[in-house]
Protein backbone atom coordinates (compact mmCIF):
# COMPACT_ATOMS: atom_id res chain seq x y z
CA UNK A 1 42.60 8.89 -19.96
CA UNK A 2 43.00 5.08 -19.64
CA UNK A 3 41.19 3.44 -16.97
CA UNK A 4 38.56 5.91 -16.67
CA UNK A 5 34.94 3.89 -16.34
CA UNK A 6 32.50 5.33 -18.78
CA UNK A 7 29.29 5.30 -17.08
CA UNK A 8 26.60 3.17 -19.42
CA UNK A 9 22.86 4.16 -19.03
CA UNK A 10 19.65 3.13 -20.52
CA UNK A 11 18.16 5.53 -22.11
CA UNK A 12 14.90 6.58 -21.75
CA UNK A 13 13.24 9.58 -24.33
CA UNK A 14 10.25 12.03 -23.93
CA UNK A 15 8.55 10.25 -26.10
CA UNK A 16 8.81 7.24 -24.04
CA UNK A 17 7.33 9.29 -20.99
CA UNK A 18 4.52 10.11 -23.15
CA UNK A 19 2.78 7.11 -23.10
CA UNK A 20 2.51 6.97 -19.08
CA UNK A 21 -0.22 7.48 -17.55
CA UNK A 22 -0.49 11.05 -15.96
CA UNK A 23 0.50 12.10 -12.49
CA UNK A 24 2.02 8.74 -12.06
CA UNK A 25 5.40 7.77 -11.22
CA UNK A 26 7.19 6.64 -14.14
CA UNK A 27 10.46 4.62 -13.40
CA UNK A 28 12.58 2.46 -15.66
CA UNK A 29 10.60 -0.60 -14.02
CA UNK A 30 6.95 0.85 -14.26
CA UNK A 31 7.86 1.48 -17.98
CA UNK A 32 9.33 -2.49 -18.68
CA UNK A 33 5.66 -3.47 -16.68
CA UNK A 34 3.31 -1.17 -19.34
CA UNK A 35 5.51 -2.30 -22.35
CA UNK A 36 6.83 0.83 -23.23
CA UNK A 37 10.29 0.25 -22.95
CA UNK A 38 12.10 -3.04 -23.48
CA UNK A 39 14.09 -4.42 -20.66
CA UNK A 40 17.41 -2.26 -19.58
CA UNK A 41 20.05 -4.32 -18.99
CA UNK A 42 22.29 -1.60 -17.73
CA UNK A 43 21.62 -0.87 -14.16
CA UNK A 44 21.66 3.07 -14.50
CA UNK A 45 18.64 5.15 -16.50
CA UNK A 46 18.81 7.97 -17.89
CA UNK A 47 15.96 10.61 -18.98
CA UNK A 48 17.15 12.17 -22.65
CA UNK A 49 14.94 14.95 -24.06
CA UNK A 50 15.12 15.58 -27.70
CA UNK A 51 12.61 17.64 -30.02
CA UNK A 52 9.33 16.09 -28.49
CA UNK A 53 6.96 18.17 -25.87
CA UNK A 54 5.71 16.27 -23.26
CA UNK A 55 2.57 16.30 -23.39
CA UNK A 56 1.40 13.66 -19.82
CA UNK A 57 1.16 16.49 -17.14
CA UNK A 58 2.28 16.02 -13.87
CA UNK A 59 4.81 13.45 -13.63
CA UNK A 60 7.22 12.24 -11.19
CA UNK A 61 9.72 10.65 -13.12
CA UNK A 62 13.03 9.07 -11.27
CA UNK A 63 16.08 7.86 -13.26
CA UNK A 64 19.87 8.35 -11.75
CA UNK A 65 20.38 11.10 -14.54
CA UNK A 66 18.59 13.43 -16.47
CA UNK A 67 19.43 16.11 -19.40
CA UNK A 68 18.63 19.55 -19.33
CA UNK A 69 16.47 19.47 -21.82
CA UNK A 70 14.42 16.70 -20.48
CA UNK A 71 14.47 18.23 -17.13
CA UNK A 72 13.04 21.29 -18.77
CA UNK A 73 10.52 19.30 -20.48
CA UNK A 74 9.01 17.48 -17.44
CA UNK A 75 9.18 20.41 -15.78
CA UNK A 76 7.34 22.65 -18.38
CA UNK A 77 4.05 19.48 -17.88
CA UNK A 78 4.33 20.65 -14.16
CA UNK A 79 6.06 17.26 -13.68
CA UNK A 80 9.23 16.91 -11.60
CA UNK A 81 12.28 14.61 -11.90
CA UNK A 82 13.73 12.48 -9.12
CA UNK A 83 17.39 11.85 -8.96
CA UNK A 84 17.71 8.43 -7.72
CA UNK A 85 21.47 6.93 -6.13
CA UNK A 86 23.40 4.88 -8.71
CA UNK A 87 24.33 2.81 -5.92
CA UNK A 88 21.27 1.76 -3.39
CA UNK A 89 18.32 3.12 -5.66
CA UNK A 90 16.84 5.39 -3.26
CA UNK A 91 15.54 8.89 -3.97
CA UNK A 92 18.78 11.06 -3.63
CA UNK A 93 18.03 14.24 -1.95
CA UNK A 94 18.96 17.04 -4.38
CA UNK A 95 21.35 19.24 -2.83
CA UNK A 96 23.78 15.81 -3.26
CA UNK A 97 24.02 17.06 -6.90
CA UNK A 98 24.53 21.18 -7.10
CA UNK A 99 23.58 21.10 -11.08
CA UNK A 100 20.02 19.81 -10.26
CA UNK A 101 20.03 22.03 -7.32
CA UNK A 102 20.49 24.72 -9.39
CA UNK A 103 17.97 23.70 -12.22
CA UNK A 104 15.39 23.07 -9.38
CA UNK A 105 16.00 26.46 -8.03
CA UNK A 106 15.93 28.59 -11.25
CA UNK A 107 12.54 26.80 -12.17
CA UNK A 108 10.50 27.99 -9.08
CA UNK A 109 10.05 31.72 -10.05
């Protein structure tokens, strides 16, 4: 309804991820500094999958949101994804957010 605040993220794709360096720590910051993505001037990132693998192994990647199939995809390169707080930056511990909890369970068997 009206005055409902659309959240605005930059987006960042698979493909993007792809041209990190493995077993790094990609952020939206670490990809501005190697060039890969231009400059997001929306405070918020978030990880989109689409129809690319990804093919770095071993990635920590943080951004404040994530979609399931780029969750999936990190995951399936034995990387992991890091839920960071919209508000201070910091790591967010992931039982704050039950859907990643439940994504992060289901992937351990």
């Amino acid at each position: 309804g009206p005055g409902h605040s659309y959240t605005k993220y930059g987006l960042v794709k698979i493909e993007d991820l792809n041209k990190a360096e493995e077993g790094t720590v990609v952020t939206q910051e670490s990809l501005e500094a190697a060039g890969i993505v231009t400059k997001n001037k929306l405070k918020l990132t978030k990880i989109v999958g689409g129809n690319v693998e990804l093919t770095v192994k071993n990635l920590t990647v943080k951004a404040h949101a994530f979609t399931s199939s780029a969750v999936a995809a990190i995951e399936a390169a034995g990387g992991k994804c890091q839920l960071l707080n919209p508000t201070t930056n910091e790591d967010l511990e992931m039982d704050d957010d039950e859907e990643v909890e439940e994504v992060a369970e289901s992937s351990e068997e």
